[in-house]
PDB file of N, CA and C in Angstrom:
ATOM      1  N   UNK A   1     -42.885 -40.888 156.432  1.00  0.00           N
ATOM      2  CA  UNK A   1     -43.502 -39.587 156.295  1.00  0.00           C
ATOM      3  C   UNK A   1     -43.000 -38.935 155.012  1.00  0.00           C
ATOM      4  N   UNK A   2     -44.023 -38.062 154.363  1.00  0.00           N
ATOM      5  CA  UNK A   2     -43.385 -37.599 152.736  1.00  0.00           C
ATOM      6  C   UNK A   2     -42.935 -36.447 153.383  1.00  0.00           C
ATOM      7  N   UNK A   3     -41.952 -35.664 152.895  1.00  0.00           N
ATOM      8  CA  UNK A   3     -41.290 -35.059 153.085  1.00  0.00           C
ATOM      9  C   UNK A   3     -41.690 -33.776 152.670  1.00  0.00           C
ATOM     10  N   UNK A   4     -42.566 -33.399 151.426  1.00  0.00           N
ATOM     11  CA  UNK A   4     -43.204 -32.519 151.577  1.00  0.00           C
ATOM     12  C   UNK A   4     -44.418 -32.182 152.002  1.00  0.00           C
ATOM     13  N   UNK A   5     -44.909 -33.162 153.112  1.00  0.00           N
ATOM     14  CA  UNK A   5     -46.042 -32.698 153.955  1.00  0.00           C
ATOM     15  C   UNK A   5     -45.077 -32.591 154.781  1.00  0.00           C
ATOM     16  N   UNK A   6     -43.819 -32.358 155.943  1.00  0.00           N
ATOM     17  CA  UNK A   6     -43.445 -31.974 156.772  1.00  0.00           C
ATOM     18  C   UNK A   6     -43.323 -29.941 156.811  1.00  0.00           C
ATOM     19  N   UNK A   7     -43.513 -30.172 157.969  1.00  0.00           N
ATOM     20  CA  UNK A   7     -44.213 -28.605 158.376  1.00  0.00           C
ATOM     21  C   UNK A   7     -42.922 -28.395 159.707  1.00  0.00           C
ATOM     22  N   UNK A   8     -41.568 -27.863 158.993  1.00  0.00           N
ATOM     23  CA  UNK A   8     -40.584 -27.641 159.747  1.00  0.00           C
ATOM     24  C   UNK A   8     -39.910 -26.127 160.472  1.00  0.00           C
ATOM     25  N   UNK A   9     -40.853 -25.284 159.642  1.00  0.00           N
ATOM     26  CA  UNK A   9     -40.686 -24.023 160.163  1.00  0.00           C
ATOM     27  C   UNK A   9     -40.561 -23.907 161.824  1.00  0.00           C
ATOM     28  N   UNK A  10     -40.177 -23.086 162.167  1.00  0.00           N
ATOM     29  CA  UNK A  10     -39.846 -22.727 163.757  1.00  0.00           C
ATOM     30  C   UNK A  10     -38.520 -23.870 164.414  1.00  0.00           C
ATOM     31  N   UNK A  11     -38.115 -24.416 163.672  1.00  0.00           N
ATOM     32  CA  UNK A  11     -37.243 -25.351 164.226  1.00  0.00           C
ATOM     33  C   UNK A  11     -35.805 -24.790 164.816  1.00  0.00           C
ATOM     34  N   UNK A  12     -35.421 -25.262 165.488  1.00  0.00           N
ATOM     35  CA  UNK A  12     -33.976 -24.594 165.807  1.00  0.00           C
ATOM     36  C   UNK A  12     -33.121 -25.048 165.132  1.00  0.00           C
ATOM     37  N   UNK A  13     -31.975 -24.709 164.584  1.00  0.00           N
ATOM     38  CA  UNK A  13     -30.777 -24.680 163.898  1.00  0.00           C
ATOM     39  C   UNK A  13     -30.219 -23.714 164.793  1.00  0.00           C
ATOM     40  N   UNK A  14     -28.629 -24.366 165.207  1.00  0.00           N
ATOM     41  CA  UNK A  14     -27.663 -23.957 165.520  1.00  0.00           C
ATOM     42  C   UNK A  14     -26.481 -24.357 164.632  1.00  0.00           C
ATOM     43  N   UNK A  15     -25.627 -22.999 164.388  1.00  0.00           N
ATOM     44  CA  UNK A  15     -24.697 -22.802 163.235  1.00  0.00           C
ATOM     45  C   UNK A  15     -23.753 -22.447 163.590  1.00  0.00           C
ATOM     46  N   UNK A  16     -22.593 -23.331 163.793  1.00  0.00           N
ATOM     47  CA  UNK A  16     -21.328 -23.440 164.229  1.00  0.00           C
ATOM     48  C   UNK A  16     -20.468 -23.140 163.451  1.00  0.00           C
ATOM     49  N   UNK A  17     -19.436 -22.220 163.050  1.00  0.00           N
ATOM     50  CA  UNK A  17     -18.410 -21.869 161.715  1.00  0.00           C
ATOM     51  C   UNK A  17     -17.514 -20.718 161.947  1.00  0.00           C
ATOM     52  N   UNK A  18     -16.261 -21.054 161.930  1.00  0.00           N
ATOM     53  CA  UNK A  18     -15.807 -19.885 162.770  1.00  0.00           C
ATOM     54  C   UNK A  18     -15.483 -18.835 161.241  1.00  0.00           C
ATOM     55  N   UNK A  19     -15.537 -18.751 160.009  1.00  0.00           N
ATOM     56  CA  UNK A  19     -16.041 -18.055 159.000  1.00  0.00           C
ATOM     57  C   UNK A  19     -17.206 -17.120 159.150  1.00  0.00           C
ATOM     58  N   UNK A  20     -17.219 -16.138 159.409  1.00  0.00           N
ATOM     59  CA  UNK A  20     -18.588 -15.202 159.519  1.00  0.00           C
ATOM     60  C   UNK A  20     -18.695 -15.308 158.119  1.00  0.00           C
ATOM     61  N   UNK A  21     -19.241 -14.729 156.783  1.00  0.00           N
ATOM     62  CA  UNK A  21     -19.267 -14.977 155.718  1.00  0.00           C
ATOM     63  C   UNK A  21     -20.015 -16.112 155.294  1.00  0.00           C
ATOM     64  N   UNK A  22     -19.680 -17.306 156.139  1.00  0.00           N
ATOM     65  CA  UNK A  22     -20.657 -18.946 155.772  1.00  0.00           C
ATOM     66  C   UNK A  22     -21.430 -18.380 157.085  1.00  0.00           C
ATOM     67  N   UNK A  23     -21.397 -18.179 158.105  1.00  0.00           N
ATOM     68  CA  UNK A  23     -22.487 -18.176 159.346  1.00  0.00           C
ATOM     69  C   UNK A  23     -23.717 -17.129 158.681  1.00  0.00           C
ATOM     70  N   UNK A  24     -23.326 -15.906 158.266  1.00  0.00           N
ATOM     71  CA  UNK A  24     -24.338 -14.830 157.782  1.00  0.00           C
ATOM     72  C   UNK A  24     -24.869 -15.794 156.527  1.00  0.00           C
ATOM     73  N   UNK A  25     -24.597 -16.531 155.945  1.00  0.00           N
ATOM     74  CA  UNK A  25     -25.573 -16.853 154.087  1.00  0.00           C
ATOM     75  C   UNK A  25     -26.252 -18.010 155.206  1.00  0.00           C
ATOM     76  N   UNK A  26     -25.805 -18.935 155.755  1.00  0.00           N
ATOM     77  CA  UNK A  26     -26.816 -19.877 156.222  1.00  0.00           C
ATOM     78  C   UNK A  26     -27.178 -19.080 157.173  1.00  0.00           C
ATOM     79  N   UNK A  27     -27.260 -18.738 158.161  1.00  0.00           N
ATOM     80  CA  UNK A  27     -28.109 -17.881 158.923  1.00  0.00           C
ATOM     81  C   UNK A  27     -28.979 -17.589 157.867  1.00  0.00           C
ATOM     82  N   UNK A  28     -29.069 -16.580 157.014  1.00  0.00           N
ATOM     83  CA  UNK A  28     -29.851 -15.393 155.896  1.00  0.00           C
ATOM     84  C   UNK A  28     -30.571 -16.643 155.327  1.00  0.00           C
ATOM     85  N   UNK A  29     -30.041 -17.248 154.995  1.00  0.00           N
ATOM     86  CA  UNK A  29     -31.146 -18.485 154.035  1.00  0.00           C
ATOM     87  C   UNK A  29     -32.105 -19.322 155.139  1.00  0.00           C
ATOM     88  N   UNK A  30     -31.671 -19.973 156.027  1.00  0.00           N
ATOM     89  CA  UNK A  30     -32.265 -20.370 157.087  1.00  0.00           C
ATOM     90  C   UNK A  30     -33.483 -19.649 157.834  1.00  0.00           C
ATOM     91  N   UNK A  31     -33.386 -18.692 157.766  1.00  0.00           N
ATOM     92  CA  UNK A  31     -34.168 -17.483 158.623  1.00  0.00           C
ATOM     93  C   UNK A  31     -35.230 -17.575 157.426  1.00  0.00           C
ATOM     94  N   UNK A  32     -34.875 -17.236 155.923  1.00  0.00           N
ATOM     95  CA  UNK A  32     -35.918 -16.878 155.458  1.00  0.00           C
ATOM     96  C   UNK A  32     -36.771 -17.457 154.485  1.00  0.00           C
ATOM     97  N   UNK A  33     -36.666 -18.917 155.276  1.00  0.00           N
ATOM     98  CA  UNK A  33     -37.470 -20.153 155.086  1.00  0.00           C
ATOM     99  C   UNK A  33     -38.543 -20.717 156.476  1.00  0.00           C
ATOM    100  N   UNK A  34     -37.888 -19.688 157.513  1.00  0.00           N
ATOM    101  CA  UNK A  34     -38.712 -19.930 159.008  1.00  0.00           C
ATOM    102  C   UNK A  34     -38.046 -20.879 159.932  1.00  0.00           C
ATOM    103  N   UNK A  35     -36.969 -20.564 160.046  1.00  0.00           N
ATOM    104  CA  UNK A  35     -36.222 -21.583 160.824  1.00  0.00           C
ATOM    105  C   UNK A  35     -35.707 -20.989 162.108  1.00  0.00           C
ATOM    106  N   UNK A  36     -35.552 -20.383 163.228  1.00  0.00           N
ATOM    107  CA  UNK A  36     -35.330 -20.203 163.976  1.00  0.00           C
ATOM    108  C   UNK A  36     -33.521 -20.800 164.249  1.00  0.00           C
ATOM    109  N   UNK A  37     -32.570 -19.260 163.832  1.00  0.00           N
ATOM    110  CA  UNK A  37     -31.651 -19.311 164.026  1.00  0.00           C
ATOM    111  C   UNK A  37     -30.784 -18.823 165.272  1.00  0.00           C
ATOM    112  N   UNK A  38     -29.866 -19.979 165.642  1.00  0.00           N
ATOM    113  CA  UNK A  38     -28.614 -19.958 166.654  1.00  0.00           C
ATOM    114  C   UNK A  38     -27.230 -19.623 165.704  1.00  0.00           C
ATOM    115  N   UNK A  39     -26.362 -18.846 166.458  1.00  0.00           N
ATOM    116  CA  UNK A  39     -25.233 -19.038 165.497  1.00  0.00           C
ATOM    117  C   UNK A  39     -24.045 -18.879 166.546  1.00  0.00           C
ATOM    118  N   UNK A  40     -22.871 -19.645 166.389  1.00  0.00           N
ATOM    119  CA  UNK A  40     -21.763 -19.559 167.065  1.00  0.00           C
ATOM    120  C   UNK A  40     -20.681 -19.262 166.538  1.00  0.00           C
ATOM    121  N   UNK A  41     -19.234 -18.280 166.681  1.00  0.00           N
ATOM    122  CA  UNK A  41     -18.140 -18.429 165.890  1.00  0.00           C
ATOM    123  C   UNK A  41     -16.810 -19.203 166.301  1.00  0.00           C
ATOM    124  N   UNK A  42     -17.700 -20.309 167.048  1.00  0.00           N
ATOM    125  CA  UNK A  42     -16.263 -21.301 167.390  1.00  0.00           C
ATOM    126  C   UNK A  42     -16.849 -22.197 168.181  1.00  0.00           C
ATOM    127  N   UNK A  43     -16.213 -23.501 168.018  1.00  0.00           N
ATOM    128  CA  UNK A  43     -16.471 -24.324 168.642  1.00  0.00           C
ATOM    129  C   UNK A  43     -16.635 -24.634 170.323  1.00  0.00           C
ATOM    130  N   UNK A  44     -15.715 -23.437 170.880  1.00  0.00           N
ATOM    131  CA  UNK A  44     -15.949 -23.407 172.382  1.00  0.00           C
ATOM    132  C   UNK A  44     -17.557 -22.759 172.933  1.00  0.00           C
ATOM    133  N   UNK A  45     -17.685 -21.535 171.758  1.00  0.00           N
ATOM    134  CA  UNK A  45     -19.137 -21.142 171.741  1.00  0.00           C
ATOM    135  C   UNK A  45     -20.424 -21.559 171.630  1.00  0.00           C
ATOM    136  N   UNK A  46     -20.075 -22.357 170.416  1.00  0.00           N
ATOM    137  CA  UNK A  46     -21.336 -23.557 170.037  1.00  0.00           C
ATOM    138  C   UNK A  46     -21.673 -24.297 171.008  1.00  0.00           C
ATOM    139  N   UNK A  47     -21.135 -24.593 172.024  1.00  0.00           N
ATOM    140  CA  UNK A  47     -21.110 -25.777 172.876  1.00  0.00           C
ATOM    141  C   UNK A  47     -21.553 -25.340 173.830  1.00  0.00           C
ATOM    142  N   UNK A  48     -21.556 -24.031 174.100  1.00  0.00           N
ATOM    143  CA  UNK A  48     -21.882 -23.214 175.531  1.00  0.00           C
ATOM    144  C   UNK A  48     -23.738 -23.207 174.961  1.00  0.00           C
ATOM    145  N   UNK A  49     -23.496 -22.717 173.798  1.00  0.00           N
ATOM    146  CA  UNK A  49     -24.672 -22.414 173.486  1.00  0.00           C
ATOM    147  C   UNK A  49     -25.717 -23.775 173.294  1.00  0.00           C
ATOM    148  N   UNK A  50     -25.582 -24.956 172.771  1.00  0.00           N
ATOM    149  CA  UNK A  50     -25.998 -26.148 172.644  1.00  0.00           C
ATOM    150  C   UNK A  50     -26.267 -26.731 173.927  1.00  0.00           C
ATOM    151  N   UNK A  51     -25.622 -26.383 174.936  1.00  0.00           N
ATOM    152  CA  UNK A  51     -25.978 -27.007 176.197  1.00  0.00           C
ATOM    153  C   UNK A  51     -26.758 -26.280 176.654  1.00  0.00           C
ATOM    154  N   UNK A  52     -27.086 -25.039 176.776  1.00  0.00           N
ATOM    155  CA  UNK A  52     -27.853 -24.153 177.462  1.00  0.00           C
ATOM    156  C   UNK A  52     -29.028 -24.151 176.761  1.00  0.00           C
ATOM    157  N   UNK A  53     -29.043 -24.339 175.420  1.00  0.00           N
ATOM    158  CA  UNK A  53     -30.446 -24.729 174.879  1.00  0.00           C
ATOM    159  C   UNK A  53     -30.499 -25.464 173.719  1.00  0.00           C
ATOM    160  N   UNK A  54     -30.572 -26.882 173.875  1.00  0.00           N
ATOM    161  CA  UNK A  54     -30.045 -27.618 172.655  1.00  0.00           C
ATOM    162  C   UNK A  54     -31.108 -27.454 171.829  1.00  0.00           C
ATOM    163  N   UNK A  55     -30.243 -27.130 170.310  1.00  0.00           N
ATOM    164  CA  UNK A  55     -31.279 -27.350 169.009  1.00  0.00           C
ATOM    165  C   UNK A  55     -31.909 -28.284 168.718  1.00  0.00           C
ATOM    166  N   UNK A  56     -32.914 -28.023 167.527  1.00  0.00           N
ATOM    167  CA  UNK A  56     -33.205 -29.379 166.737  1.00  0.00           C
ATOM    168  C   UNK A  56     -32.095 -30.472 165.822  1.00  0.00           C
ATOM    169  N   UNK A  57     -31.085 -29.080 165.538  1.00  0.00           N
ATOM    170  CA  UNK A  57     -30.157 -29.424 164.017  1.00  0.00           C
ATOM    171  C   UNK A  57     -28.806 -28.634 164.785  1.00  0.00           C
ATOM    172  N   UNK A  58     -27.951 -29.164 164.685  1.00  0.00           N
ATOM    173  CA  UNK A  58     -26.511 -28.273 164.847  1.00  0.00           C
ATOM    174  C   UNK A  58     -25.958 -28.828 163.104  1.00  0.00           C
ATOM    175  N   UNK A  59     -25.261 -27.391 162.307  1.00  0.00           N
ATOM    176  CA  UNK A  59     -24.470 -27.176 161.115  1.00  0.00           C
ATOM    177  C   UNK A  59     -23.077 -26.866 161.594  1.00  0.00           C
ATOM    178  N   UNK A  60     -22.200 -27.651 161.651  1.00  0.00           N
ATOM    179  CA  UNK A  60     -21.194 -27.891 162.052  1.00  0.00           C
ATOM    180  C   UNK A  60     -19.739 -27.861 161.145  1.00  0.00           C
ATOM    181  N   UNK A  61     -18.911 -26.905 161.311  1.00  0.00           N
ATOM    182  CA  UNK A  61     -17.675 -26.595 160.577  1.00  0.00           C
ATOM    183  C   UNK A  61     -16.609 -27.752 161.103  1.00  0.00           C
ATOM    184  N   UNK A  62     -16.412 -28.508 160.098  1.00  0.00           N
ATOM    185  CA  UNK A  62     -15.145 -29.671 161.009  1.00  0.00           C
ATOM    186  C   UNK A  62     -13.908 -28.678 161.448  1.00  0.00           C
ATOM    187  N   UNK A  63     -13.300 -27.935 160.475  1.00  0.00           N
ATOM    188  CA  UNK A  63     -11.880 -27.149 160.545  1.00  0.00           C
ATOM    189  C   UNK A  63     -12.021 -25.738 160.859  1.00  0.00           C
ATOM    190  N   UNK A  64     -12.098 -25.829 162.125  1.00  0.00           N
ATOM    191  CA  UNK A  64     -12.035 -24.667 162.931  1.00  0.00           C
ATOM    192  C   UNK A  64     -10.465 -24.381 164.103  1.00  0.00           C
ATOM    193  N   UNK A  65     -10.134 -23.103 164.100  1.00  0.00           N
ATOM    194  CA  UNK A  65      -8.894 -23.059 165.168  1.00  0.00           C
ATOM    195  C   UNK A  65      -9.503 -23.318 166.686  1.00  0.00           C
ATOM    196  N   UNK A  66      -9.113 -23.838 167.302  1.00  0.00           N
ATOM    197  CA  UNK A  66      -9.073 -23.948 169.352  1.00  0.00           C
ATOM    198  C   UNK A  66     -10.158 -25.776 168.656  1.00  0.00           C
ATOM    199  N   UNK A  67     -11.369 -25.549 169.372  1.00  0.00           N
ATOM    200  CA  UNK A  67     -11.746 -26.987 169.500  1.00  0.00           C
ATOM    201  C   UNK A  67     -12.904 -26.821 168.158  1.00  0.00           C
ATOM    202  N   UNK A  68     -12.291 -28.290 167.355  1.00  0.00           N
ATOM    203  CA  UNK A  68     -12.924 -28.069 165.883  1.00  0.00           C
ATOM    204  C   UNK A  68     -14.102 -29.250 165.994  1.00  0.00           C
ATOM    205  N   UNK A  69     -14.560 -29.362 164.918  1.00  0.00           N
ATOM    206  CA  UNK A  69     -16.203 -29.878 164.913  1.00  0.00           C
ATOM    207  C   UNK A  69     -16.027 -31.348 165.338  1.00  0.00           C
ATOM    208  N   UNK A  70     -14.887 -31.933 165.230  1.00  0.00           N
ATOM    209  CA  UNK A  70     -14.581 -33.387 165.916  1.00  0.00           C
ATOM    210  C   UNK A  70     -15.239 -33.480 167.050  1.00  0.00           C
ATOM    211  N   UNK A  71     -14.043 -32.509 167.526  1.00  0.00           N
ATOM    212  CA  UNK A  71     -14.359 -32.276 169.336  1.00  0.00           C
ATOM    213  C   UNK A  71     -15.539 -31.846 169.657  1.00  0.00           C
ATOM    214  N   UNK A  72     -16.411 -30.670 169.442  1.00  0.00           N
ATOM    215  CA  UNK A  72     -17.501 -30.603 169.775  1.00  0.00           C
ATOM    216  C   UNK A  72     -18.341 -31.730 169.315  1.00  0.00           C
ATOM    217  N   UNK A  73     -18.541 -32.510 168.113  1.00  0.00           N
ATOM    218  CA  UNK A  73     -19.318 -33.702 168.118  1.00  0.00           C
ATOM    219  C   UNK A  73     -19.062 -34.546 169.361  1.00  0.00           C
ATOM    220  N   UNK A  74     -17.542 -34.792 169.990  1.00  0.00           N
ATOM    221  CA  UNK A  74     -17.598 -35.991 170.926  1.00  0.00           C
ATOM    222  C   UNK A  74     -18.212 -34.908 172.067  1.00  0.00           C
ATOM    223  N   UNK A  75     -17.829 -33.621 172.609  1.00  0.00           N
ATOM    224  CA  UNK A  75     -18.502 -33.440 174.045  1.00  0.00           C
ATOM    225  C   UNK A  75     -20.021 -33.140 173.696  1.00  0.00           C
ATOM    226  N   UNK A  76     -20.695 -33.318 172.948  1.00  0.00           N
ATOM    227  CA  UNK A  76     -21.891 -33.041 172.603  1.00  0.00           C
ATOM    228  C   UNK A  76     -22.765 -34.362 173.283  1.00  0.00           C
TER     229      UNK A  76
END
C-alpha cells in the first residue's frame, strides 16, 4: 500500500511519558493532523488505560520512575 494514499486520521494514539512537556507537543501535533489522542503520565496509567481501550499506536517513554516502558511493553 503507498503510503500516501493511506487515510489515517481518526486513529487512536496512546501517549505514554511521564514528562508533561513531551506528552502536550505530541499530543498538540497529533491532534492537529486528526489523530485521536490518549495520553498517560506513567506507566502504571498507560496500562490501565490501554486495557480498557486499546489503541491503534501506543508512543512509549522507555525511562520512566515506578514501571518504565520495558515493563509496560511485557504486560501489554
Amino acid at each position: 500500500m503507498d503510503a500516501s494514499n493511506a487515510n489515517l486520521a481518526g486513529s487512536q494514539i496512546l501517549v505514554i511519558d511521564d514528562v508533561a512537556a513531551n506528552r502536550k507537543l505530541l499530543c498538540d501535533t497529533l491532534e492537529s493532523e486528526g489523530y485521536a489522542i490518549s495520553a498517560a503520565p506513567s506507566g502504571e496509567v498507560g496500562l490501565k488505560v490501554a486495557l480498557a481501550d486499546p489503541p491503534d499506536l501506543i508512543l512509549l517513554d522507555v525511562m520512566m520512575p515506578g514501571i518504565d516502558g520495558y515493563e509496560v511493553c511485557r504486560r501489554l
